[in-house]
C-alpha atoms as a PDB file:
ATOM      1  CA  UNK A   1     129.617  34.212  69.917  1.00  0.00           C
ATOM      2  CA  UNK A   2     128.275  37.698  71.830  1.00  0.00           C
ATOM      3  CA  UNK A   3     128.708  37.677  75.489  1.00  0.00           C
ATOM      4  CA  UNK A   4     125.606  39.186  76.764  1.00  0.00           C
ATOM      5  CA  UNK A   5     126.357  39.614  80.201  1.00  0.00           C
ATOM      6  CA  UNK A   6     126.603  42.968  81.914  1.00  0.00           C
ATOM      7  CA  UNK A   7     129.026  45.173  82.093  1.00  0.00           C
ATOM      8  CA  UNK A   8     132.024  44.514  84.851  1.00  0.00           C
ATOM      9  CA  UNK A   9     132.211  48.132  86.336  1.00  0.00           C
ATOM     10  CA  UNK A  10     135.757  48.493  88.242  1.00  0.00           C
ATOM     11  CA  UNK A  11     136.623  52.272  88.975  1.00  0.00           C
ATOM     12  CA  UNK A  12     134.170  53.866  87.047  1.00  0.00           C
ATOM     13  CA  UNK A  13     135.207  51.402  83.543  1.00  0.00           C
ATOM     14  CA  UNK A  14     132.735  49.073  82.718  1.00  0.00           C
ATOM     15  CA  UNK A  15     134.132  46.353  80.194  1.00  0.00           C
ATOM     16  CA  UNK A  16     132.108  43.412  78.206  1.00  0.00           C
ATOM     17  CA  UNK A  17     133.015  41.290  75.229  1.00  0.00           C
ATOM     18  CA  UNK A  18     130.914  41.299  72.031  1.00  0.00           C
ATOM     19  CA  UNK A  19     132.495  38.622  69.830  1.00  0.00           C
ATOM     20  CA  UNK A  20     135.820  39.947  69.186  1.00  0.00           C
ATOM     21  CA  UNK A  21     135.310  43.226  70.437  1.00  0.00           C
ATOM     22  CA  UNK A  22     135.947  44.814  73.952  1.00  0.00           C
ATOM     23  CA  UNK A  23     133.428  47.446  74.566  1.00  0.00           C
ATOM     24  CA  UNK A  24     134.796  49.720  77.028  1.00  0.00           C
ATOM     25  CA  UNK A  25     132.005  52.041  79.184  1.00  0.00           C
ATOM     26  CA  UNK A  26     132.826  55.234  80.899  1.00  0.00           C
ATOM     27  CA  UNK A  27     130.525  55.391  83.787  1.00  0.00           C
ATOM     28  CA  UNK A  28     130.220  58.039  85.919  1.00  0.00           C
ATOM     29  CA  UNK A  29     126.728  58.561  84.768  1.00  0.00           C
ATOM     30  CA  UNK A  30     125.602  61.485  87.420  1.00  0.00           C
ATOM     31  CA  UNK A  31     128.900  63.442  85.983  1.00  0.00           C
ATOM     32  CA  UNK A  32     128.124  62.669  82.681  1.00  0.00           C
ATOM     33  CA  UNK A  33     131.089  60.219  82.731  1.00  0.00           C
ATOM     34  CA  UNK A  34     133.477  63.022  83.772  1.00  0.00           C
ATOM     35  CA  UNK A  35     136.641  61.211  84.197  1.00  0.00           C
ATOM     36  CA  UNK A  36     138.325  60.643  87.503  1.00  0.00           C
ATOM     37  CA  UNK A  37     142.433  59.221  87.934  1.00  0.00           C
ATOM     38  CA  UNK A  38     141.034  56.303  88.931  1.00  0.00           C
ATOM     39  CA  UNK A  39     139.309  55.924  85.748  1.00  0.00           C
ATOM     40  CA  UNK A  40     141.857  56.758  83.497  1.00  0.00           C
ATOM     41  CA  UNK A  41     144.338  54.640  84.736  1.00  0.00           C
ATOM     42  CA  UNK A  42     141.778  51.544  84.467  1.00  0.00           C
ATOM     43  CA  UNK A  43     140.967  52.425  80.880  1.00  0.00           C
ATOM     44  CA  UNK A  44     144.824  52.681  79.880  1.00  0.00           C
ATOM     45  CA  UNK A  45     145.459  48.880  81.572  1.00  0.00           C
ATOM     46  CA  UNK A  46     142.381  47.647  79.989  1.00  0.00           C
ATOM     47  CA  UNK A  47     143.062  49.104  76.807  1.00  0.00           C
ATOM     48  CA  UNK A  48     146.974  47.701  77.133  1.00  0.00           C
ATOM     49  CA  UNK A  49     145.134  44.145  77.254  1.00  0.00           C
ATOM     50  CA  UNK A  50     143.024  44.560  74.847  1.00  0.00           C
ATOM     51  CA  UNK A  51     145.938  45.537  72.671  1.00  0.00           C
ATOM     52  CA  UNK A  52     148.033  42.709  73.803  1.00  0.00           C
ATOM     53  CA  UNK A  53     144.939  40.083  73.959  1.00  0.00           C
ATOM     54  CA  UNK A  54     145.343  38.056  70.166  1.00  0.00           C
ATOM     55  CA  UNK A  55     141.428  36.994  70.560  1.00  0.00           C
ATOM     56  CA  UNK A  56     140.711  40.722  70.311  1.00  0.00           C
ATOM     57  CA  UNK A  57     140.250  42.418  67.207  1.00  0.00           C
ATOM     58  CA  UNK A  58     138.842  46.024  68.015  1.00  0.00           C
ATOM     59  CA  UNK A  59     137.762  48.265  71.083  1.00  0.00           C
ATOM     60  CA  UNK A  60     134.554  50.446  71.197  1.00  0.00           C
ATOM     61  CA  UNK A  61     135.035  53.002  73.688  1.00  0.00           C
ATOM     62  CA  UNK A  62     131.614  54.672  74.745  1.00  0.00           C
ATOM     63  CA  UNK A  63     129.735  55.954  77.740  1.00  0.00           C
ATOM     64  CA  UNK A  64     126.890  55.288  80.350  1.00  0.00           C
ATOM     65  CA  UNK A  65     123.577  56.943  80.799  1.00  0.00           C
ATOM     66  CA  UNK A  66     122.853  58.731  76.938  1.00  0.00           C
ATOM     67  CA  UNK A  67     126.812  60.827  77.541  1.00  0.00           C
ATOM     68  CA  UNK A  68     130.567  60.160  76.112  1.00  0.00           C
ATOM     69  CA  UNK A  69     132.391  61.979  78.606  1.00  0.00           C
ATOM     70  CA  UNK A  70     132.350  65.798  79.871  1.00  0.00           C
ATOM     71  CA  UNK A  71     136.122  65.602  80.455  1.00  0.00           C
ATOM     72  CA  UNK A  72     137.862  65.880  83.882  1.00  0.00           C
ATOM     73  CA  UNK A  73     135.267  65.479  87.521  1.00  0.00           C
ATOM     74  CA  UNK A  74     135.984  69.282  88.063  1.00  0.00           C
ATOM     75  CA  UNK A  75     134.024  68.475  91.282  1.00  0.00           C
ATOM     76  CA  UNK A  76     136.818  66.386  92.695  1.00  0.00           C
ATOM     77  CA  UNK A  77     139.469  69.370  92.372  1.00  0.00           C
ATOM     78  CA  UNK A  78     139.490  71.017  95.504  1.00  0.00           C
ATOM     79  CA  UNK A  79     139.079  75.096  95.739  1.00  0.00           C
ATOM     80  CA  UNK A  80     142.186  75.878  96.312  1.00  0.00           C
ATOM     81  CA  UNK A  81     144.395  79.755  97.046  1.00  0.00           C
ATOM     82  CA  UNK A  82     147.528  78.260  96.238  1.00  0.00           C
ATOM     83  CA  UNK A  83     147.764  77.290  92.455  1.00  0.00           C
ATOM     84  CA  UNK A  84     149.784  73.943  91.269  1.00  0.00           C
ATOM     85  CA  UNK A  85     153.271  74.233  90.701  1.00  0.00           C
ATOM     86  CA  UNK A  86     154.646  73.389  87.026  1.00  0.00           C
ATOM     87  CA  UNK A  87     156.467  70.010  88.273  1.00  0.00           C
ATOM     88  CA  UNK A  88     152.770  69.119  89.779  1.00  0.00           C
ATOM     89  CA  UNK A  89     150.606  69.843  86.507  1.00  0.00           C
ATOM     90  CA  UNK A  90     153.148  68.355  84.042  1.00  0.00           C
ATOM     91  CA  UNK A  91     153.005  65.217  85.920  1.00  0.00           C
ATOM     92  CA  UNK A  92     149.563  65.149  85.767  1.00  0.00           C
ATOM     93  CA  UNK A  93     149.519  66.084  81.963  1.00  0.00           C
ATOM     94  CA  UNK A  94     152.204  63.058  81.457  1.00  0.00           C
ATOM     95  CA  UNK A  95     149.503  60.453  83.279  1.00  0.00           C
ATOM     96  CA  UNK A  96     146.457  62.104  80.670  1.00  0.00           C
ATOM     97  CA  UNK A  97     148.608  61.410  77.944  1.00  0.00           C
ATOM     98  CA  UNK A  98     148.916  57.984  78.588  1.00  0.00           C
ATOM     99  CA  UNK A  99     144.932  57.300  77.713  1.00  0.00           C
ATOM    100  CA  UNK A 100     145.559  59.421  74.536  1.00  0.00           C
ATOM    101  CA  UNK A 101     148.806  57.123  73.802  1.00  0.00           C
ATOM    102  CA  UNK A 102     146.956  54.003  74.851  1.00  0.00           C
ATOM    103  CA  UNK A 103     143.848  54.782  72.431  1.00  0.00           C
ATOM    104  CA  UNK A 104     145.989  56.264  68.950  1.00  0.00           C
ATOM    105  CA  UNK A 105     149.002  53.850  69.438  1.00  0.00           C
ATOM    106  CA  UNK A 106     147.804  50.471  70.224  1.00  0.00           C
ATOM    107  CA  UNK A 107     147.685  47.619  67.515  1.00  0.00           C
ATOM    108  CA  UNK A 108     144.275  47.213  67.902  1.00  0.00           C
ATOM    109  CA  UNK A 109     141.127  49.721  66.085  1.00  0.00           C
ATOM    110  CA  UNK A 110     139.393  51.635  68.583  1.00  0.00           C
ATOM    111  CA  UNK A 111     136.540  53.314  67.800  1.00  0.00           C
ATOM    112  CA  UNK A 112     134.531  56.101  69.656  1.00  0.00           C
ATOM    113  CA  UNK A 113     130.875  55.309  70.039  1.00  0.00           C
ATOM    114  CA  UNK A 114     129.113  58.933  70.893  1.00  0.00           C
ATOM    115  CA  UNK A 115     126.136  59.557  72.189  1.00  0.00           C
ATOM    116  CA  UNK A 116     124.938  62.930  74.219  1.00  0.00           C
ATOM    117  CA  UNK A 117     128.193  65.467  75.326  1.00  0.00           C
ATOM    118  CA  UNK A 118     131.874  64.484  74.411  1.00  0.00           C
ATOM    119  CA  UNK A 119     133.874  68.062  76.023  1.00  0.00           C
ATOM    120  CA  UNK A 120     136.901  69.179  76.647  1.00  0.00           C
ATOM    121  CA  UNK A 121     139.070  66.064  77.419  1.00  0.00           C
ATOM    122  CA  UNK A 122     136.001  64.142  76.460  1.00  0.00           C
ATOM    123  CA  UNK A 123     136.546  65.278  73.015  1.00  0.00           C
ATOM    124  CA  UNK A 124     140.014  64.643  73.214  1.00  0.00           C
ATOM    125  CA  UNK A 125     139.405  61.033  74.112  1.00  0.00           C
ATOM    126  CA  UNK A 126     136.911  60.286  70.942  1.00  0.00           C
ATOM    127  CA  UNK A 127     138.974  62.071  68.278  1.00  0.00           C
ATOM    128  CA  UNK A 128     141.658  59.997  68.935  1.00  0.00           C
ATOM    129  CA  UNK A 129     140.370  56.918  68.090  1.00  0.00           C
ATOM    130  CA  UNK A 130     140.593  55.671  64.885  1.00  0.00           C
ATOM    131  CA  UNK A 131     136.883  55.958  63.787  1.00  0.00           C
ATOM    132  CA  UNK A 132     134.115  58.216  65.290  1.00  0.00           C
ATOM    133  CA  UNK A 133     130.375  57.124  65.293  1.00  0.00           C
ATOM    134  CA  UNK A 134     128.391  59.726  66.290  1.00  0.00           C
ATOM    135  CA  UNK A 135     124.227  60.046  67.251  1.00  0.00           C
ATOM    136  CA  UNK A 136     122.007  63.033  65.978  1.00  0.00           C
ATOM    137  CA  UNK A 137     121.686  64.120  69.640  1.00  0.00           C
ATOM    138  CA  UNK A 138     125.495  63.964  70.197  1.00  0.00           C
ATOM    139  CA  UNK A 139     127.776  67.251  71.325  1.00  0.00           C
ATOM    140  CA  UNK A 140     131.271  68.027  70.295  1.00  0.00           C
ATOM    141  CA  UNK A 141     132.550  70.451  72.879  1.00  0.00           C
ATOM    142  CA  UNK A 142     135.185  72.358  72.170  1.00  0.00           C
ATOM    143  CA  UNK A 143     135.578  74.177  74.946  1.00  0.00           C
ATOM    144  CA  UNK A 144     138.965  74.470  76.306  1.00  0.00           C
ATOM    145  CA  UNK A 145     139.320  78.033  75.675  1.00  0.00           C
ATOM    146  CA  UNK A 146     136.183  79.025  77.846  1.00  0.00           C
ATOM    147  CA  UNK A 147     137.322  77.577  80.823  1.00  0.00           C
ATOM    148  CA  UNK A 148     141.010  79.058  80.319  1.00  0.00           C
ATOM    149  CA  UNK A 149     142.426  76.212  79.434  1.00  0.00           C
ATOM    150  CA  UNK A 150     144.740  74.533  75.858  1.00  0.00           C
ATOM    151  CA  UNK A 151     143.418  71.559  74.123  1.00  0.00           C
ATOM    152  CA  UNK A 152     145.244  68.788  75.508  1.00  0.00           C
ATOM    153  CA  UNK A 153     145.791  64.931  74.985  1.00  0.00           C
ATOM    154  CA  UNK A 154     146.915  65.629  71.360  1.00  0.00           C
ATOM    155  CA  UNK A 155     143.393  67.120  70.495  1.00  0.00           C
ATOM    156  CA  UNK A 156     144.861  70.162  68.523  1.00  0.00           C
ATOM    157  CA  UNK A 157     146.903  67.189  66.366  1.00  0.00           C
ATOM    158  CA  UNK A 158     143.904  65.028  65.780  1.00  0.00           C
ATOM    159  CA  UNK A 159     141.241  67.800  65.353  1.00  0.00           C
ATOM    160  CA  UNK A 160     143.609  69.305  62.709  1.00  0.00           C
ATOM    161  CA  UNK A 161     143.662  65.909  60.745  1.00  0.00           C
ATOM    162  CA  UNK A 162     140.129  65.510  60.602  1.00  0.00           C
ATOM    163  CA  UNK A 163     139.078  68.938  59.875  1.00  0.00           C
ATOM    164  CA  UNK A 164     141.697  70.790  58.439  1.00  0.00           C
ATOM    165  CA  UNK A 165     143.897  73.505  60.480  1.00  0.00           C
ATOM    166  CA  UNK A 166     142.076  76.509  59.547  1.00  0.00           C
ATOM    167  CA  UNK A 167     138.614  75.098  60.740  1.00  0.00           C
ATOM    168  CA  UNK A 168     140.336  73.740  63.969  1.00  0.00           C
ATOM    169  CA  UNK A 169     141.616  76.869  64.826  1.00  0.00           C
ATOM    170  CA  UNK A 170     138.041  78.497  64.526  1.00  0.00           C
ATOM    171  CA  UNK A 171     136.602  75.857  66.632  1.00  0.00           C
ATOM    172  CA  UNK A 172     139.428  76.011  69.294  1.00  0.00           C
ATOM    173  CA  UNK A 173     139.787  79.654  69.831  1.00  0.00           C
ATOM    174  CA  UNK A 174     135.986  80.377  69.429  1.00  0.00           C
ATOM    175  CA  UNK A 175     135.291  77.374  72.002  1.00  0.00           C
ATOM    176  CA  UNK A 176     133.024  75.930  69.636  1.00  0.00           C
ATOM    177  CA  UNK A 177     130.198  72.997  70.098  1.00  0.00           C
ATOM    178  CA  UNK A 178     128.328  70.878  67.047  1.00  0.00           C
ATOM    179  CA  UNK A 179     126.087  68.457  66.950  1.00  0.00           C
ATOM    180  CA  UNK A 180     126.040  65.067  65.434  1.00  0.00           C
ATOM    181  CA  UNK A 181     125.410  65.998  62.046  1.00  0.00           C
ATOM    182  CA  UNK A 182     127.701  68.346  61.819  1.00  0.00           C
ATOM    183  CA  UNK A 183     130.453  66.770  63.286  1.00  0.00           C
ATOM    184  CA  UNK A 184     129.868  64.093  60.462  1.00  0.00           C
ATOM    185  CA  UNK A 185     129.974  66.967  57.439  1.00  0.00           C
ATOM    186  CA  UNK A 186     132.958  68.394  58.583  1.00  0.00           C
ATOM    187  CA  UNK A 187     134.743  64.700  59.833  1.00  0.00           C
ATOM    188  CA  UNK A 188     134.872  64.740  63.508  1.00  0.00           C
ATOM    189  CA  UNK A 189     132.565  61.981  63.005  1.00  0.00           C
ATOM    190  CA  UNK A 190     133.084  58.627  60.712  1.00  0.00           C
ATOM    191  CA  UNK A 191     129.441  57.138  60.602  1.00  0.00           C
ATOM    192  CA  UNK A 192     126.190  59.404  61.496  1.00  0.00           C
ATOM    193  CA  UNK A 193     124.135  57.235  63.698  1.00  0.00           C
ATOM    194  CA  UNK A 194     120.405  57.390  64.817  1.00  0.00           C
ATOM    195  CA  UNK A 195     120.237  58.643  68.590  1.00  0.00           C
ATOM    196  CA  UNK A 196     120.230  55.766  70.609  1.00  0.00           C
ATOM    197  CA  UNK A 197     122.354  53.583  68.213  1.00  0.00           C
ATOM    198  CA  UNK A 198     125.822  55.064  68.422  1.00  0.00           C
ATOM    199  CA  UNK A 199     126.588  51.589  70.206  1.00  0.00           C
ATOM    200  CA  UNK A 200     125.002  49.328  67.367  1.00  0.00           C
ATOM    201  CA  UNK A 201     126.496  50.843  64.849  1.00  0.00           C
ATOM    202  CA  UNK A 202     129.779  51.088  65.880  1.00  0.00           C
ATOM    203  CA  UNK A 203     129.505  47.136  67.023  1.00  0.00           C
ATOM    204  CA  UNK A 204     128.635  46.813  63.296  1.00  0.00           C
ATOM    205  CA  UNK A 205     131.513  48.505  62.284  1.00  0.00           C
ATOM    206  CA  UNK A 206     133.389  46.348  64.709  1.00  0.00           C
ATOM    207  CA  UNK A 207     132.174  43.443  62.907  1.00  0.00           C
ATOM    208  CA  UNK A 208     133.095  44.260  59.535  1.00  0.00           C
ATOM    209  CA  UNK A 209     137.205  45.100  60.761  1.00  0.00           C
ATOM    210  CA  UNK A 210     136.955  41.470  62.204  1.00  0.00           C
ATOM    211  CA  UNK A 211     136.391  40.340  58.564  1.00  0.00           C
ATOM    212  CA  UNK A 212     139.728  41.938  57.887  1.00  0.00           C
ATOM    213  CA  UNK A 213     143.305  40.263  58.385  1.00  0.00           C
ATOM    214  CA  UNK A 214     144.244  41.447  62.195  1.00  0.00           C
ATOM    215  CA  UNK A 215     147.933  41.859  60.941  1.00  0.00           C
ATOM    216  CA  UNK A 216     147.351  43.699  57.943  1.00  0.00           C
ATOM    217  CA  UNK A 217     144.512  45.891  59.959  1.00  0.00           C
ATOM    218  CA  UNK A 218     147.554  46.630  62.659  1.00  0.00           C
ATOM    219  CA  UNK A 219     150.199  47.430  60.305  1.00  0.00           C
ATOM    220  CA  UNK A 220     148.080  49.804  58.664  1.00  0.00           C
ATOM    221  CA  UNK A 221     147.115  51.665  61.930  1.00  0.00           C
ATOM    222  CA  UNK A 222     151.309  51.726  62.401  1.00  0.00           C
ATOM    223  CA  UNK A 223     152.122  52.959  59.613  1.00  0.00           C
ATOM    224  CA  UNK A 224     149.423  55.493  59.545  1.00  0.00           C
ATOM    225  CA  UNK A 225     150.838  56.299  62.988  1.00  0.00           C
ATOM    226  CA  UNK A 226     154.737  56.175  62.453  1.00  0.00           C
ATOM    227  CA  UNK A 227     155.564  59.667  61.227  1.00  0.00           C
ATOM    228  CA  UNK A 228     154.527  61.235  65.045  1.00  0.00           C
ATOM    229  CA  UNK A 229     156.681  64.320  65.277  1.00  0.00           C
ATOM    230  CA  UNK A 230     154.002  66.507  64.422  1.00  0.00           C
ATOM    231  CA  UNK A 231     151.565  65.094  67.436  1.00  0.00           C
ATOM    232  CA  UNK A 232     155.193  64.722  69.800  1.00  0.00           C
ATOM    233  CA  UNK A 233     156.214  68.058  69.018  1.00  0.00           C
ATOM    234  CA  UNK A 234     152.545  69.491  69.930  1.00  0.00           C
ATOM    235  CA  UNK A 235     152.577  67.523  72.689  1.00  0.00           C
ATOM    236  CA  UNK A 236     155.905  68.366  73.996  1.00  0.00           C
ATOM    237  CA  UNK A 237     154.350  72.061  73.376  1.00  0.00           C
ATOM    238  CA  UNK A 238     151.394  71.348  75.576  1.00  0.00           C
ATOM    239  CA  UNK A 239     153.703  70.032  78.271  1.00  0.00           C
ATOM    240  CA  UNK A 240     154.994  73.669  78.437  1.00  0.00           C
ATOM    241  CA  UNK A 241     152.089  75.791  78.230  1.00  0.00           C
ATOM    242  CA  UNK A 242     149.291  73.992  80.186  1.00  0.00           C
ATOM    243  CA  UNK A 243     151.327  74.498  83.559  1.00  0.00           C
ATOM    244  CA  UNK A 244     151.129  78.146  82.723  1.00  0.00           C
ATOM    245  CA  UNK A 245     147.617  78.501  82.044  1.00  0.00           C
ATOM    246  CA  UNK A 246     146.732  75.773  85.285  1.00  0.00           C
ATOM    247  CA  UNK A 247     148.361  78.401  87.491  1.00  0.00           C
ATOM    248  CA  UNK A 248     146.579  81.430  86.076  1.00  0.00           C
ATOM    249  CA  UNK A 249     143.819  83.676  87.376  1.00  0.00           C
ATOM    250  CA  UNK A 250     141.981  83.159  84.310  1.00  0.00           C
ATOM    251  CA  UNK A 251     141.943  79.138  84.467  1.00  0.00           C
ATOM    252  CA  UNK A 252     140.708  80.066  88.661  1.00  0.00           C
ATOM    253  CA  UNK A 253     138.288  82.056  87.245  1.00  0.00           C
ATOM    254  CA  UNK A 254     136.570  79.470  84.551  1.00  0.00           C
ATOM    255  CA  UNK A 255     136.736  77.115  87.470  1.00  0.00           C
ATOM    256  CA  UNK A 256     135.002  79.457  89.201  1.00  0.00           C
ATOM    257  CA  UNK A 257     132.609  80.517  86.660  1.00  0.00           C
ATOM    258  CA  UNK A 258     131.643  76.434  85.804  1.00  0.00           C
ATOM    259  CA  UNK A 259     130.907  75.958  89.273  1.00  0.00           C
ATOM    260  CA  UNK A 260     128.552  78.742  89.658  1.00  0.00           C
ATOM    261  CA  UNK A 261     127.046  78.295  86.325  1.00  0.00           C
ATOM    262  CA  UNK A 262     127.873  81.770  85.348  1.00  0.00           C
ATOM    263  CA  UNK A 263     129.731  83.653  82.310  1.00  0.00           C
ATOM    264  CA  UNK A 264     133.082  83.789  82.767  1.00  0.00           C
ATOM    265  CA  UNK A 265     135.023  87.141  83.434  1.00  0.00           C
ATOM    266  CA  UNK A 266     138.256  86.347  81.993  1.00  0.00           C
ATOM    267  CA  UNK A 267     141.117  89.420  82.567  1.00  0.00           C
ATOM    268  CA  UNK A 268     144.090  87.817  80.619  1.00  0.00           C
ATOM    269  CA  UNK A 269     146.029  87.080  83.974  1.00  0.00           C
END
């Protein structure tokens, strides 16, 4: 039976059931669902429950108001002279990496239901769930790189899986952004979807996993999953370099830049 009632909204995460499927909704609408720590943390306990809940037998993780997610609420980071130290940003990269972990790792599918702008951490977040529908009218933002930043939340792992290294690396370095129906040519994206009916369709797609054996649709996801030293050891990389790059002029200056919706001048310090 489909619950149609609204969406409970609890620090910025709105949650409804659809049958067997938990339906997850970024909303921070007037930041194009930029996330928040708040936010995060609620999505990685809801998606722990989901995971752990046997009545549940796949996630669609989507956003409010026509967006996916623009990645972190830049305009909740305070100007600041004094840059973070290392200890500071790796924590902070160690709490991100939980959502990632709670998405790719949990026993239940979880699929990314895109409409409008999915950047930076945004991105992150939809390629690494296990299937992608995307709408026409929906942006892949790869755009780490212009704000002086390194993929993060195992993005250079995943993108490289879906699209091969070579093309990742042109789309990383060159901070690149495509639209629907390109992301589902070159396999960012699953299912192509009709603006407007990301949501539908990846509720359809929901329906036909719950036709499959739950067990048999976990131990595939495992074992699909078990060989992780290639996304650890990234990781672990990430864990090293970000800190560097958080306390650089260049990352102060695409702050900077974003804020005053200019072109960044980037110096290489």
């Amino acid at each position: 039976m489909t619950d149609t009632a609204p969406d409970e909204i609890v620090d910025g995460l709105g949650e409804r059931r659809d049958g067997a499927t938990v339906i997850l909704t970024l909303t921070n609408p007037e930041r194009r669902n930029a996330f928040y720590p708040e936010m995060r943390r609620r999505m990685v306990a809801r998606l722990g429950a989901a995971h752990a809940d046997p009545e549940v037998r796949a996630v669609v993780l989507t956003g409010a108001g026509g967006h996916f997610c623009t990645g972190a609420d830049l305009s909740r980071i305070k100007p600041s002279a004094t840059p973070p130290t290392t200890l500071q940003t790796r924590e902070l990269m160690k709490e991100s990496l939980q959502a990632f972990r709670a998405i790719a790792t949990g026993s239940k599918p979880v699929i990314a239901a895109v409409e409008g702008d999915a950047f930076g951490a945004g991105c992150s977040f939809a390629l690494a769930c296990d299937f992608v529908v995307a709408a026409r009218g929906a942006r892949f933002g790869l755009t780490f790189a212009r704000m002086g930043l390194l993929p993060d939340m195992g993005m250079m792992h995943s993108l490289s899986e879906r699209v091969g290294r070579v093309r990742a690396r042109q789309m990383m370095m060159l901070g690149e952004v495509v639209d629907g129906a390109e992301a589902a040519g070159i396999g960012i994206a699953d299912r192509l979807a009709e603006t407007g009916a990301a949501l539908t369709d990846a509720l359809a797609l929901a329906a036909r996993i719950e036709d499959s054996a739950p067990l048999s649709v976990a131990m595939i996801k495992a074992v699909l999953a078990s060989d992780r030293r290639g996304v650890e050891a990234m990781i672990g990389t990430e864990l090293d370099l970000v800190p560097v790059l958080a306390a650089s002029a260049d990352f102060r200056e695409g702050i900077a830049a974003f804020r005053e919706k200019r072109k960044p001048r980037f110096t290489g310090g």
